[in-house]
PDB file of N, CA and C in Angstrom:
ATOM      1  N   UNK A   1       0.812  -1.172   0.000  1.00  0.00           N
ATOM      2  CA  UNK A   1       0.000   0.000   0.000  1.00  0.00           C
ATOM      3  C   UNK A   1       0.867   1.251   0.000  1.00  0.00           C
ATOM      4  N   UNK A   2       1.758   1.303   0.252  1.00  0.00           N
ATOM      5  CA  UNK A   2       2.723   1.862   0.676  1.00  0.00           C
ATOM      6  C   UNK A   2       3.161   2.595  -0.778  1.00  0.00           C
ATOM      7  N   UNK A   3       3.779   1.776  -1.445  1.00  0.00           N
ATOM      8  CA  UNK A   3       4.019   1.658  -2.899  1.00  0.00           C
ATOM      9  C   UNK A   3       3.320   2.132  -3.343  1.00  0.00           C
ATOM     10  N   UNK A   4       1.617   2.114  -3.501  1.00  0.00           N
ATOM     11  CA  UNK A   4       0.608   2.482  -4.576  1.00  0.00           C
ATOM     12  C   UNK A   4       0.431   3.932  -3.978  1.00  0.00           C
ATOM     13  N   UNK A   5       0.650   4.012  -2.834  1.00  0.00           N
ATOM     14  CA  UNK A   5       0.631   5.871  -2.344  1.00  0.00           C
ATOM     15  C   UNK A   5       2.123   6.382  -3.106  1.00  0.00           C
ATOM     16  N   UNK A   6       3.200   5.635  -3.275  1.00  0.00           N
ATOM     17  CA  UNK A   6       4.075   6.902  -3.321  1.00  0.00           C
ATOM     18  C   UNK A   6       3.842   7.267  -4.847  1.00  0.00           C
ATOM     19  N   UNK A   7       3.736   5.897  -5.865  1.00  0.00           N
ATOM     20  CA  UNK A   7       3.181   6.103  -7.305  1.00  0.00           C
ATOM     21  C   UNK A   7       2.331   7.128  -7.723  1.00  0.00           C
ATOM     22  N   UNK A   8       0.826   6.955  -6.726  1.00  0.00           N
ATOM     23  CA  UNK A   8       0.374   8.006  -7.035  1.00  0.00           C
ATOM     24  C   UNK A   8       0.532   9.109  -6.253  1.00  0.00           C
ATOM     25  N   UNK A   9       1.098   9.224  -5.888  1.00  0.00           N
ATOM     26  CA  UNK A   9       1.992  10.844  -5.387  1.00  0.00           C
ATOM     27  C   UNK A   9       2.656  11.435  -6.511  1.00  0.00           C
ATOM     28  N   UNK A  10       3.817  10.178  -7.036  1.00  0.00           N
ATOM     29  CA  UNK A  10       4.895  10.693  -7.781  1.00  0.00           C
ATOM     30  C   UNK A  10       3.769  10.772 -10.012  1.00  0.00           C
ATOM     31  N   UNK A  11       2.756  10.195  -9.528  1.00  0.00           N
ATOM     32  CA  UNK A  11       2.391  10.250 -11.642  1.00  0.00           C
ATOM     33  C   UNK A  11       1.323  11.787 -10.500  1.00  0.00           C
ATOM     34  N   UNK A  12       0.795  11.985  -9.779  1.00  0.00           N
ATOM     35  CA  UNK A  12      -0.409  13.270  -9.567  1.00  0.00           C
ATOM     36  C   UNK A  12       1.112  14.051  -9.672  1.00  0.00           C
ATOM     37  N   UNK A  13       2.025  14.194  -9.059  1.00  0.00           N
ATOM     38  CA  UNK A  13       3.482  15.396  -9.331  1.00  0.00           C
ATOM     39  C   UNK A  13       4.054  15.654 -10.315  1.00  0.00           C
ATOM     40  N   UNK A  14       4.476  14.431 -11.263  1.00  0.00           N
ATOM     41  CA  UNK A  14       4.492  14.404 -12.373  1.00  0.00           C
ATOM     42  C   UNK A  14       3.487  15.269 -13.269  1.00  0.00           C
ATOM     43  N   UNK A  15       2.404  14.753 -13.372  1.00  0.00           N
ATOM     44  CA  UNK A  15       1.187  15.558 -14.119  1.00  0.00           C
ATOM     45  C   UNK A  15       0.572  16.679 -14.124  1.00  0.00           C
ATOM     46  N   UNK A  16       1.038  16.955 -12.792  1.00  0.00           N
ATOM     47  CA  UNK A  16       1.149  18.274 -12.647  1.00  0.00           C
ATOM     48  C   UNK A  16       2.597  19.229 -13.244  1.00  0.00           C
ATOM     49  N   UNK A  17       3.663  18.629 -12.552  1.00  0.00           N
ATOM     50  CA  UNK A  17       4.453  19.627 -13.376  1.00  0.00           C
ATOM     51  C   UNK A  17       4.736  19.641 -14.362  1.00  0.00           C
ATOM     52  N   UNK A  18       3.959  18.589 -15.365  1.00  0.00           N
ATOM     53  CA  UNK A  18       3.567  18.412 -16.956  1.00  0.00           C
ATOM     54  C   UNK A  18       2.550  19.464 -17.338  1.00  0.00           C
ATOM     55  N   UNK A  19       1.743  19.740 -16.702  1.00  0.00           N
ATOM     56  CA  UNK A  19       0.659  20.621 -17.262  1.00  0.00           C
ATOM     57  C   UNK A  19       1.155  22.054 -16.785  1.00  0.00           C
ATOM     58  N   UNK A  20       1.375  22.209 -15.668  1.00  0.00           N
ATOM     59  CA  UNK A  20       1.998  23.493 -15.308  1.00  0.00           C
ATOM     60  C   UNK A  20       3.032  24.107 -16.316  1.00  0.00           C
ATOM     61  N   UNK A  21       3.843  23.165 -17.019  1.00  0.00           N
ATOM     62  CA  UNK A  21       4.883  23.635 -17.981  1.00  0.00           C
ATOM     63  C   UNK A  21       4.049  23.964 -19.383  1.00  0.00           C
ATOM     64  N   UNK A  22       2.937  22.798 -19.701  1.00  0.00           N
ATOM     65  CA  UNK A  22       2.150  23.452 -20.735  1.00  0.00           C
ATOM     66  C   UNK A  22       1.465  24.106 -20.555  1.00  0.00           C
ATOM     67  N   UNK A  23       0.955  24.532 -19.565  1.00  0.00           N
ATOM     68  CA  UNK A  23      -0.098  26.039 -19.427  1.00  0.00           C
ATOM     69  C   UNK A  23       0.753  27.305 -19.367  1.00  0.00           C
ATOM     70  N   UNK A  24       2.108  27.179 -19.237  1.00  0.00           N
ATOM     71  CA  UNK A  24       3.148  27.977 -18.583  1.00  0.00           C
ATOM     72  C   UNK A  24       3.123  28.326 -20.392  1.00  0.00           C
ATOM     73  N   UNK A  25       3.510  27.524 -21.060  1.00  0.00           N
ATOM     74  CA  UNK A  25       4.076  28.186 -22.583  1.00  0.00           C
ATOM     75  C   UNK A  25       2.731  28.540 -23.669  1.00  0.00           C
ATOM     76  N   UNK A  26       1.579  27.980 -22.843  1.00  0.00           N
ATOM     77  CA  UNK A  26       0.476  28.451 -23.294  1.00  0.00           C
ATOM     78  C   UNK A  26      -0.302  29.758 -23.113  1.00  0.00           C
ATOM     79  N   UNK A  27       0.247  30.420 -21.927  1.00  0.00           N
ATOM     80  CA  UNK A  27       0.056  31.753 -21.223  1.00  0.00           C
ATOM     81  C   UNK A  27       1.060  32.517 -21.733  1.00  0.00           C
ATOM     82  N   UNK A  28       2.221  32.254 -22.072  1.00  0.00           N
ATOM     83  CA  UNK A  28       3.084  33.111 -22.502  1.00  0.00           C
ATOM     84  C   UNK A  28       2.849  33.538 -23.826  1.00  0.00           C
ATOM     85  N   UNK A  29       2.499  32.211 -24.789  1.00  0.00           N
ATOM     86  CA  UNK A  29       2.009  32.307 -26.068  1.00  0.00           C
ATOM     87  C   UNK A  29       0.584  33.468 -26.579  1.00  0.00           C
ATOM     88  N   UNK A  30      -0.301  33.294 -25.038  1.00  0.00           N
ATOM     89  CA  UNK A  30      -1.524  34.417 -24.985  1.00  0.00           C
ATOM     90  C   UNK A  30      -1.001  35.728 -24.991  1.00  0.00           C
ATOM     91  N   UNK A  31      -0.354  35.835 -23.797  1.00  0.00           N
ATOM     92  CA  UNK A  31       0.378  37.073 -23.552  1.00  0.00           C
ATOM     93  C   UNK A  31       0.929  37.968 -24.569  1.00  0.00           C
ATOM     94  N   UNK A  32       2.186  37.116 -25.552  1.00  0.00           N
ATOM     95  CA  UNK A  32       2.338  37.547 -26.347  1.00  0.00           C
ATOM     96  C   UNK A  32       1.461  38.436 -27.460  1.00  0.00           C
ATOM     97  N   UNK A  33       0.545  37.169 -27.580  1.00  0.00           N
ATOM     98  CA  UNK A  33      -0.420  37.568 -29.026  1.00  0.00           C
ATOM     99  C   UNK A  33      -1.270  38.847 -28.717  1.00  0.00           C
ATOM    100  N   UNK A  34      -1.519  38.617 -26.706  1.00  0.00           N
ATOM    101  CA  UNK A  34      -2.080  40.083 -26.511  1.00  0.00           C
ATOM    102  C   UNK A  34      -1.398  41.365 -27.051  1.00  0.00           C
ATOM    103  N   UNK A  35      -0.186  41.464 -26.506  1.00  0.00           N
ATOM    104  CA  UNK A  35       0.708  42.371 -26.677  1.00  0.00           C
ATOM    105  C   UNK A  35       0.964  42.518 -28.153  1.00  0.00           C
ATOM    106  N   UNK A  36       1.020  41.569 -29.040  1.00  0.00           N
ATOM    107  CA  UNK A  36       0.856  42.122 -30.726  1.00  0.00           C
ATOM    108  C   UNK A  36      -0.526  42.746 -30.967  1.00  0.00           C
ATOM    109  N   UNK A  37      -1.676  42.381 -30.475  1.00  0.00           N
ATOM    110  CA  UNK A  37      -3.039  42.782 -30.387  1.00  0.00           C
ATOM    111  C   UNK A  37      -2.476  44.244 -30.055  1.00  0.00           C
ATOM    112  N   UNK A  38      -2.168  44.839 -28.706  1.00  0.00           N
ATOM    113  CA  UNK A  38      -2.147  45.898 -28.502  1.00  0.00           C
ATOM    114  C   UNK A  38      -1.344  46.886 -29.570  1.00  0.00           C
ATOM    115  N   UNK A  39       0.002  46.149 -29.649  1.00  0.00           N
ATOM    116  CA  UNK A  39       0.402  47.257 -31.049  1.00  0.00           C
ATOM    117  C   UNK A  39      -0.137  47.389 -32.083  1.00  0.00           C
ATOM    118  N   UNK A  40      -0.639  46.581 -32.911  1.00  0.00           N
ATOM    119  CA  UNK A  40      -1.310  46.486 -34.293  1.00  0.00           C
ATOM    120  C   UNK A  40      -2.066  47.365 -34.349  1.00  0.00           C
ATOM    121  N   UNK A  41      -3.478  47.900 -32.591  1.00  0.00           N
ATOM    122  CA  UNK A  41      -4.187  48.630 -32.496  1.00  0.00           C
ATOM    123  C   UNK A  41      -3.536  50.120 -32.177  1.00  0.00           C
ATOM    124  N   UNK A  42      -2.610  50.079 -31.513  1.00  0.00           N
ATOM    125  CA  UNK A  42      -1.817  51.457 -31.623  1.00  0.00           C
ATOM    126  C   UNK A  42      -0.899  52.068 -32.930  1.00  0.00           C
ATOM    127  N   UNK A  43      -0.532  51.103 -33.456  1.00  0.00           N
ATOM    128  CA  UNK A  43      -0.396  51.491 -34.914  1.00  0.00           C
ATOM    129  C   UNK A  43      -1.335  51.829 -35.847  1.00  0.00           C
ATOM    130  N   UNK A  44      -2.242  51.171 -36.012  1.00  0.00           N
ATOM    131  CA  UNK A  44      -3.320  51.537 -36.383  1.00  0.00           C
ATOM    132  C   UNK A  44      -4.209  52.795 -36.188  1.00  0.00           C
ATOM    133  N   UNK A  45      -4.303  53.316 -34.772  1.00  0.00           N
ATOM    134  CA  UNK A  45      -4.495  53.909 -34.024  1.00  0.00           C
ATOM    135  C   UNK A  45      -3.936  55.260 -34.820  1.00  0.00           C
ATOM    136  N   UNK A  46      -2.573  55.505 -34.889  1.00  0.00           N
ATOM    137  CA  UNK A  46      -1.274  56.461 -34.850  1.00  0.00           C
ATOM    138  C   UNK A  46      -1.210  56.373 -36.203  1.00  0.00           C
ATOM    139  N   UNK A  47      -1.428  55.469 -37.115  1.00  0.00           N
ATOM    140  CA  UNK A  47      -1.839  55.957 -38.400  1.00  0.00           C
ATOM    141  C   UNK A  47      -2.831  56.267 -39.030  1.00  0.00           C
ATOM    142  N   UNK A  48      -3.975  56.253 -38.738  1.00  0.00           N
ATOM    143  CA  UNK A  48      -4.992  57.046 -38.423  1.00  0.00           C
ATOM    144  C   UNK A  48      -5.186  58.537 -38.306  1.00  0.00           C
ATOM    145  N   UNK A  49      -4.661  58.615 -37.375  1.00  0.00           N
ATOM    146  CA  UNK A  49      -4.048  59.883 -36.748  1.00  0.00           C
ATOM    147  C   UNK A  49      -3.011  61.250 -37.811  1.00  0.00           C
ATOM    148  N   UNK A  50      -2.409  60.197 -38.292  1.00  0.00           N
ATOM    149  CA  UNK A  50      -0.995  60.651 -39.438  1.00  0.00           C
ATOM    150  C   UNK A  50      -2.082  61.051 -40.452  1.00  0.00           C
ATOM    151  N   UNK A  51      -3.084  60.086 -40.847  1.00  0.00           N
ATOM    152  CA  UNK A  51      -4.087  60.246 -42.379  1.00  0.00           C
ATOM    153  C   UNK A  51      -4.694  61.230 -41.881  1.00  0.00           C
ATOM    154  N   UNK A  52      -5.003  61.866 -40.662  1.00  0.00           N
ATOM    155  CA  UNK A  52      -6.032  62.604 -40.745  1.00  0.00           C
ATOM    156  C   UNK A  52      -5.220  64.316 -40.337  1.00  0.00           C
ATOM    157  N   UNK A  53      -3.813  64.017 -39.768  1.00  0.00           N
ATOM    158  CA  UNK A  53      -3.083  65.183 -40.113  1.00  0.00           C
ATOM    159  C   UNK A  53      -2.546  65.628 -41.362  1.00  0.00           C
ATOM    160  N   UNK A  54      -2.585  64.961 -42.184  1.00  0.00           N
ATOM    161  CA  UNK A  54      -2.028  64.645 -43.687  1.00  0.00           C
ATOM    162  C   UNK A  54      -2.954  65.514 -44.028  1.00  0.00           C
ATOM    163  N   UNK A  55      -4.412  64.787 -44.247  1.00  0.00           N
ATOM    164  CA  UNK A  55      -5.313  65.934 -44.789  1.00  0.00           C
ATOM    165  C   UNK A  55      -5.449  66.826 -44.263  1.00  0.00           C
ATOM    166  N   UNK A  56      -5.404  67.307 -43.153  1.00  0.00           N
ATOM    167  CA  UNK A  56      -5.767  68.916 -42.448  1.00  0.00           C
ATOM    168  C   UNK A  56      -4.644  69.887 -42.713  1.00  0.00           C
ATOM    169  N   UNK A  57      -3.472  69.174 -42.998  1.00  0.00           N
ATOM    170  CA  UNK A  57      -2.204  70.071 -43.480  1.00  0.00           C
ATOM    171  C   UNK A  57      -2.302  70.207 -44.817  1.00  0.00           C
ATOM    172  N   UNK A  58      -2.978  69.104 -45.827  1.00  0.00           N
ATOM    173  CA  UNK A  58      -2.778  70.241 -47.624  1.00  0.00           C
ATOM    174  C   UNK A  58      -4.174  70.257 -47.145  1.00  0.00           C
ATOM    175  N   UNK A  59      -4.843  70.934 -46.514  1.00  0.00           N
ATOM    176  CA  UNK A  59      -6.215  71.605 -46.370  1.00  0.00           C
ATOM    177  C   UNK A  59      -5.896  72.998 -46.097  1.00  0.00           C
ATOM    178  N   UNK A  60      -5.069  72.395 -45.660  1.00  0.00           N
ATOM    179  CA  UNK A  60      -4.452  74.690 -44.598  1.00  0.00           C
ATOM    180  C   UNK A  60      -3.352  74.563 -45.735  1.00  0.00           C
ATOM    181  N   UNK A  61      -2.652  74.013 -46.265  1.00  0.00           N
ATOM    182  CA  UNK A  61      -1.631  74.566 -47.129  1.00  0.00           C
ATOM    183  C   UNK A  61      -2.725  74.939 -48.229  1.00  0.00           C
ATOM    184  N   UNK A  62      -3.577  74.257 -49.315  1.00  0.00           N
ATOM    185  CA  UNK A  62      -4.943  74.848 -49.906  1.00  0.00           C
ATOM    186  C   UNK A  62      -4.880  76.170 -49.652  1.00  0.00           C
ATOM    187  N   UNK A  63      -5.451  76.618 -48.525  1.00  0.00           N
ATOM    188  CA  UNK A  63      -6.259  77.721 -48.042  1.00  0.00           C
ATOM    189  C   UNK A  63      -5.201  78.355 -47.991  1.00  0.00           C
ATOM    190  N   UNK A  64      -3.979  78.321 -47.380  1.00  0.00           N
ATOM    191  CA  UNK A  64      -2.849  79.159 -47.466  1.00  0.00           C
ATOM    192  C   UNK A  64      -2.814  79.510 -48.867  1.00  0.00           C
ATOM    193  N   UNK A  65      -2.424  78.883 -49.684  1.00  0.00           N
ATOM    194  CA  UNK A  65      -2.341  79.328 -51.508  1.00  0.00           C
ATOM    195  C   UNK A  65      -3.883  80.066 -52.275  1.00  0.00           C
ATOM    196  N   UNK A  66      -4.771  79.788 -51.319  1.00  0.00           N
ATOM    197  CA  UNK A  66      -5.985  80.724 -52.019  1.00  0.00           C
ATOM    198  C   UNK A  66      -5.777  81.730 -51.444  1.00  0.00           C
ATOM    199  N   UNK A  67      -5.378  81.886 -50.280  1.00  0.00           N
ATOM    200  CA  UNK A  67      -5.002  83.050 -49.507  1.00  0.00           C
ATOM    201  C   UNK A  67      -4.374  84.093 -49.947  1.00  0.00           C
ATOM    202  N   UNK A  68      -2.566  84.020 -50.388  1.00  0.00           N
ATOM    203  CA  UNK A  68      -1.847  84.063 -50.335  1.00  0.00           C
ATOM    204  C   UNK A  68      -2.149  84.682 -52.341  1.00  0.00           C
ATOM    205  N   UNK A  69      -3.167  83.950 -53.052  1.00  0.00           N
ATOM    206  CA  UNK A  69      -3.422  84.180 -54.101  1.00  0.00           C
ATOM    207  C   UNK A  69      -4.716  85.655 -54.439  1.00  0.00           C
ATOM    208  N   UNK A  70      -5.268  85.540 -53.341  1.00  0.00           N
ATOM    209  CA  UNK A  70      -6.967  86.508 -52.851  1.00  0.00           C
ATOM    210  C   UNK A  70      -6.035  88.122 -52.978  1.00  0.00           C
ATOM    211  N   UNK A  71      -4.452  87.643 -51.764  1.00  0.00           N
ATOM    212  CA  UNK A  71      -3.775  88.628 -51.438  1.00  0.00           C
ATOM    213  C   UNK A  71      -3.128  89.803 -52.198  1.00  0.00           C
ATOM    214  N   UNK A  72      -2.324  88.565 -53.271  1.00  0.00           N
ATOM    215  CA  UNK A  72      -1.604  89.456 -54.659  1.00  0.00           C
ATOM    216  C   UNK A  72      -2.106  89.793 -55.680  1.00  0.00           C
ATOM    217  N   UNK A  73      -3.876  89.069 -55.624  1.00  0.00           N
ATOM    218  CA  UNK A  73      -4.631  89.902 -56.383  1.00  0.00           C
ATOM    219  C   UNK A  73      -4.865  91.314 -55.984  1.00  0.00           C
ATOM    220  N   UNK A  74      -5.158  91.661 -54.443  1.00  0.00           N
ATOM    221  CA  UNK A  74      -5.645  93.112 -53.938  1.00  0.00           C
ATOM    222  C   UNK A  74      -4.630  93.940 -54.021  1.00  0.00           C
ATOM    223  N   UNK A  75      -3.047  93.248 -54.052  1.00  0.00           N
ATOM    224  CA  UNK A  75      -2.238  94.206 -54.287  1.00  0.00           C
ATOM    225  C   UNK A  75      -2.386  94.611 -55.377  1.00  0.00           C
ATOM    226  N   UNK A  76      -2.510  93.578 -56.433  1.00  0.00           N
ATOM    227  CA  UNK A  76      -2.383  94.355 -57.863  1.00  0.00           C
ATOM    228  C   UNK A  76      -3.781  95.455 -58.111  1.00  0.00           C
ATOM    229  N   UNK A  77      -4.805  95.014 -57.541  1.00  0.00           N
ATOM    230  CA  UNK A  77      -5.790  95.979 -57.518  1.00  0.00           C
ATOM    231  C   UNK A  77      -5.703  97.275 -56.731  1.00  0.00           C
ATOM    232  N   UNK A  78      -4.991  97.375 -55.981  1.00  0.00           N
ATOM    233  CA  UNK A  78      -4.516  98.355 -55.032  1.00  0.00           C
ATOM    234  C   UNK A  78      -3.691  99.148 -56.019  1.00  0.00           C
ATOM    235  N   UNK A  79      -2.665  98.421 -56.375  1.00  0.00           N
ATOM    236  CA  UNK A  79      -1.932  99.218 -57.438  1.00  0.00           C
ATOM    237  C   UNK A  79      -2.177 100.044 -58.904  1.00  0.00           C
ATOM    238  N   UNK A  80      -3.020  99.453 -59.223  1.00  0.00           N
ATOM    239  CA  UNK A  80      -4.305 100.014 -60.764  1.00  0.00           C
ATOM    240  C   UNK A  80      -4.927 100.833 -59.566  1.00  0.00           C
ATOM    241  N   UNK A  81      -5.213 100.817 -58.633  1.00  0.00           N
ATOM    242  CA  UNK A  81      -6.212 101.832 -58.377  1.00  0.00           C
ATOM    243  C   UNK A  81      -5.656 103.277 -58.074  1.00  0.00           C
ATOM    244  N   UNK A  82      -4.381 102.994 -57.706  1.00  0.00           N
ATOM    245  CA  UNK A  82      -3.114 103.973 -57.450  1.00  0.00           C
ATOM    246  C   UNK A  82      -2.604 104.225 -58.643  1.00  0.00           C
ATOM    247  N   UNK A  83      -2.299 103.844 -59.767  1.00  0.00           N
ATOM    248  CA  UNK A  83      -2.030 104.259 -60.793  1.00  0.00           C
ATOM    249  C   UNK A  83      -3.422 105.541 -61.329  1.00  0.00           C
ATOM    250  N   UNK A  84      -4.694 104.965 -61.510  1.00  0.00           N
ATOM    251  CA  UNK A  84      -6.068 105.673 -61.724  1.00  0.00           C
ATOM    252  C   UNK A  84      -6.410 106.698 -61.032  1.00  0.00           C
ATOM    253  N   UNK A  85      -5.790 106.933 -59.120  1.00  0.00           N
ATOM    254  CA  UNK A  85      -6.150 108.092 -58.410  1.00  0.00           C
ATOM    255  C   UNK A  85      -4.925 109.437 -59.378  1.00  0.00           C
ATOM    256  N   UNK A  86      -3.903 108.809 -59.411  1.00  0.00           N
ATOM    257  CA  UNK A  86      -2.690 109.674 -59.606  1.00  0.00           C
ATOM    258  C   UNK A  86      -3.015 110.288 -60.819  1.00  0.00           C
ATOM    259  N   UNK A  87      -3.582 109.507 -62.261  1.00  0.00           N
ATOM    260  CA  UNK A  87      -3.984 109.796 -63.458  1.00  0.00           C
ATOM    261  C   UNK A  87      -5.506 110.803 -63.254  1.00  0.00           C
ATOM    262  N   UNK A  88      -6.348 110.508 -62.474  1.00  0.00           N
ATOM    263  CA  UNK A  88      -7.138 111.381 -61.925  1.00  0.00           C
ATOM    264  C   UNK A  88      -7.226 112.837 -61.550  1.00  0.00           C
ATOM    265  N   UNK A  89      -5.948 112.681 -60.494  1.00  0.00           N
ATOM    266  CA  UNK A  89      -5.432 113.866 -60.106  1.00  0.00           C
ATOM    267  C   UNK A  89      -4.694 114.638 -60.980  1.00  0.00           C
ATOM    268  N   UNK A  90      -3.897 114.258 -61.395  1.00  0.00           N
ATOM    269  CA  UNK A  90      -3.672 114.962 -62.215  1.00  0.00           C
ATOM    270  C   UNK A  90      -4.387 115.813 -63.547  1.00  0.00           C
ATOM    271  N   UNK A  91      -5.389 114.872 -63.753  1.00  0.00           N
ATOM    272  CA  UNK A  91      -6.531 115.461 -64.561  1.00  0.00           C
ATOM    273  C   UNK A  91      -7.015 116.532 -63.721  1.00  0.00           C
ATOM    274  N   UNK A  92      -7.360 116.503 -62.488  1.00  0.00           N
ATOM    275  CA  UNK A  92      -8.028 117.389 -62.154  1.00  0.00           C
ATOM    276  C   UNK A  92      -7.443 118.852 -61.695  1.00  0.00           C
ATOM    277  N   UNK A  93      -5.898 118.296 -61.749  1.00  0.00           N
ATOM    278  CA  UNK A  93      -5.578 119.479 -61.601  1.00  0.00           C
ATOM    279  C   UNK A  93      -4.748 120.499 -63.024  1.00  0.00           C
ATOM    280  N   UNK A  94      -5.201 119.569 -63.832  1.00  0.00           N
ATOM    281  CA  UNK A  94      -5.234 120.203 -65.027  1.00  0.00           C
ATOM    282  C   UNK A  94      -6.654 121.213 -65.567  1.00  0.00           C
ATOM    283  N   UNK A  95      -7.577 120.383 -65.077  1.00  0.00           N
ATOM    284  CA  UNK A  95      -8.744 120.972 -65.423  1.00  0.00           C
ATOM    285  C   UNK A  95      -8.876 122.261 -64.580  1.00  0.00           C
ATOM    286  N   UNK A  96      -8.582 122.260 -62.855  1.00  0.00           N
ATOM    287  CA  UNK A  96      -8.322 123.364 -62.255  1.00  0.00           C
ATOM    288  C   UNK A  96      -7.450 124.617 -62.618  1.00  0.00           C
ATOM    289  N   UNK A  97      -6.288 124.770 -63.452  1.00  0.00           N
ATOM    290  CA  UNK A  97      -5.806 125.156 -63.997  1.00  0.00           C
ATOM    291  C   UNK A  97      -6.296 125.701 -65.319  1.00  0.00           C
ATOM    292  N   UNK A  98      -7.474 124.901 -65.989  1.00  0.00           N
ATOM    293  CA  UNK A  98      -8.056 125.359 -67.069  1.00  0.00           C
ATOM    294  C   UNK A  98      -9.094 126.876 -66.465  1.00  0.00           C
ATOM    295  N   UNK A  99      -9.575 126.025 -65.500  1.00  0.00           N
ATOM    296  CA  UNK A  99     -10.577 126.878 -64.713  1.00  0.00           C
ATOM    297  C   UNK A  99      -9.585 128.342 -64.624  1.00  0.00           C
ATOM    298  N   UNK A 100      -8.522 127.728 -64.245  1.00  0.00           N
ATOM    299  CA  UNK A 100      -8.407 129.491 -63.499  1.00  0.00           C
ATOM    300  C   UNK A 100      -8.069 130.323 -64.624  1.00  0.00           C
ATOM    301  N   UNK A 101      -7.540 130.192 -65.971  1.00  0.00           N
ATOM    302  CA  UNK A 101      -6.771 130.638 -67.291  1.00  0.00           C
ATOM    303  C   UNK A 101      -8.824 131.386 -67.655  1.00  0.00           C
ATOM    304  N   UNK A 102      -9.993 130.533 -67.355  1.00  0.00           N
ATOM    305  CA  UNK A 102     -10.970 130.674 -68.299  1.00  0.00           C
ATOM    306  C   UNK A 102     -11.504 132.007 -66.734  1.00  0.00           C
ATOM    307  N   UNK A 103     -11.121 131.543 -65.875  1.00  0.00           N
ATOM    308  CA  UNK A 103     -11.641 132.895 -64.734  1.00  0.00           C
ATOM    309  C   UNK A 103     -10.640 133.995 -65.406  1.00  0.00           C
ATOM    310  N   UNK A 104      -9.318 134.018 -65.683  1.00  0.00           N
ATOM    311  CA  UNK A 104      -8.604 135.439 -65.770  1.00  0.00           C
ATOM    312  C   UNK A 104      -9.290 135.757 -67.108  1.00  0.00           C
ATOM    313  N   UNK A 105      -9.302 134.867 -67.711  1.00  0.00           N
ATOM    314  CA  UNK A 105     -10.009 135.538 -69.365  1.00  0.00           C
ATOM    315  C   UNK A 105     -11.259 136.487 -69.024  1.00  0.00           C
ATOM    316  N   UNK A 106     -12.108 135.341 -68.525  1.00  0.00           N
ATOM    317  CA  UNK A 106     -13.591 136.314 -68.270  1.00  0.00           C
ATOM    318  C   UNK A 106     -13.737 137.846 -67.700  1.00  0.00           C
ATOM    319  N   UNK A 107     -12.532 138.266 -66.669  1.00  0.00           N
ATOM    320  CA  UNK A 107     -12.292 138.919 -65.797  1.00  0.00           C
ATOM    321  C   UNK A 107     -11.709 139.722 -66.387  1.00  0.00           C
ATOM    322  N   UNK A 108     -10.854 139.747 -67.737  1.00  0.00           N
ATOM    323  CA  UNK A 108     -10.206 141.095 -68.017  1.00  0.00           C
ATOM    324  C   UNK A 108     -11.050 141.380 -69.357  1.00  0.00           C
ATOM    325  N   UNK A 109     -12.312 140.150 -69.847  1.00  0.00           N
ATOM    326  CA  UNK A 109     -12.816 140.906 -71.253  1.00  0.00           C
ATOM    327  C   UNK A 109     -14.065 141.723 -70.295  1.00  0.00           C
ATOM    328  N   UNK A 110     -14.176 141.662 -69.344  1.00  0.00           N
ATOM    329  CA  UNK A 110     -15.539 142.322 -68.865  1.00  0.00           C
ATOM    330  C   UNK A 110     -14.822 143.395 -68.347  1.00  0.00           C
TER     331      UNK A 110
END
């Protein structure tokens, strides 16, 4: 009796530290695959992220160049309009000048 206790002592110890070693490389094997789970989703995640800064940057670079285009149009319109005051003025102060030649005329035939 003696014998059949230590047997099954020594195959229940055995079988155990048989399964303990395969649950041991079977947990590690989980573990792992968790931990690829987690990066795949943080990569994923973070490129995501990249696609959606990608577009918001040639969205504002866009708008920067319509901008930047709205801008050197008003200069050039600024500038024709400054060319047109100066051509203006000067008309008018030609015409003022007409004025005053047609006041001295009037003034010495009367």
């Amino acid at each position: 009796m003696n014998f059949e206790v230590i047997l099954t002592a020594c195959v229940g110890v055995f079988t155990s530290l048989f399964t303990w070693f395969a649950a041991r490389r079977k947990n590690l094997a989980d573990v792992q695959g968790g931990e690829l789970d987690n990066v795949e989703k943080a990569v994923k995640f973070y490129r995501e992220q990249l696609e959606d800064i990608a577009i918001r940057w040639k969205a504002a670079t866009d708008e920067a160049n319509t901008m930047n285009g709205l801008y050197r149009q008003a200069i050039k319109d600024l500038n024709s309009m400054e060319i047109k005051f100066n051509q203006l003025a000067d008309e008018n102060r030609a015409l003022i000048e007409e004025l005053k030649k047609y006041k001295q005329l009037n003034g010495k035939i009367n």
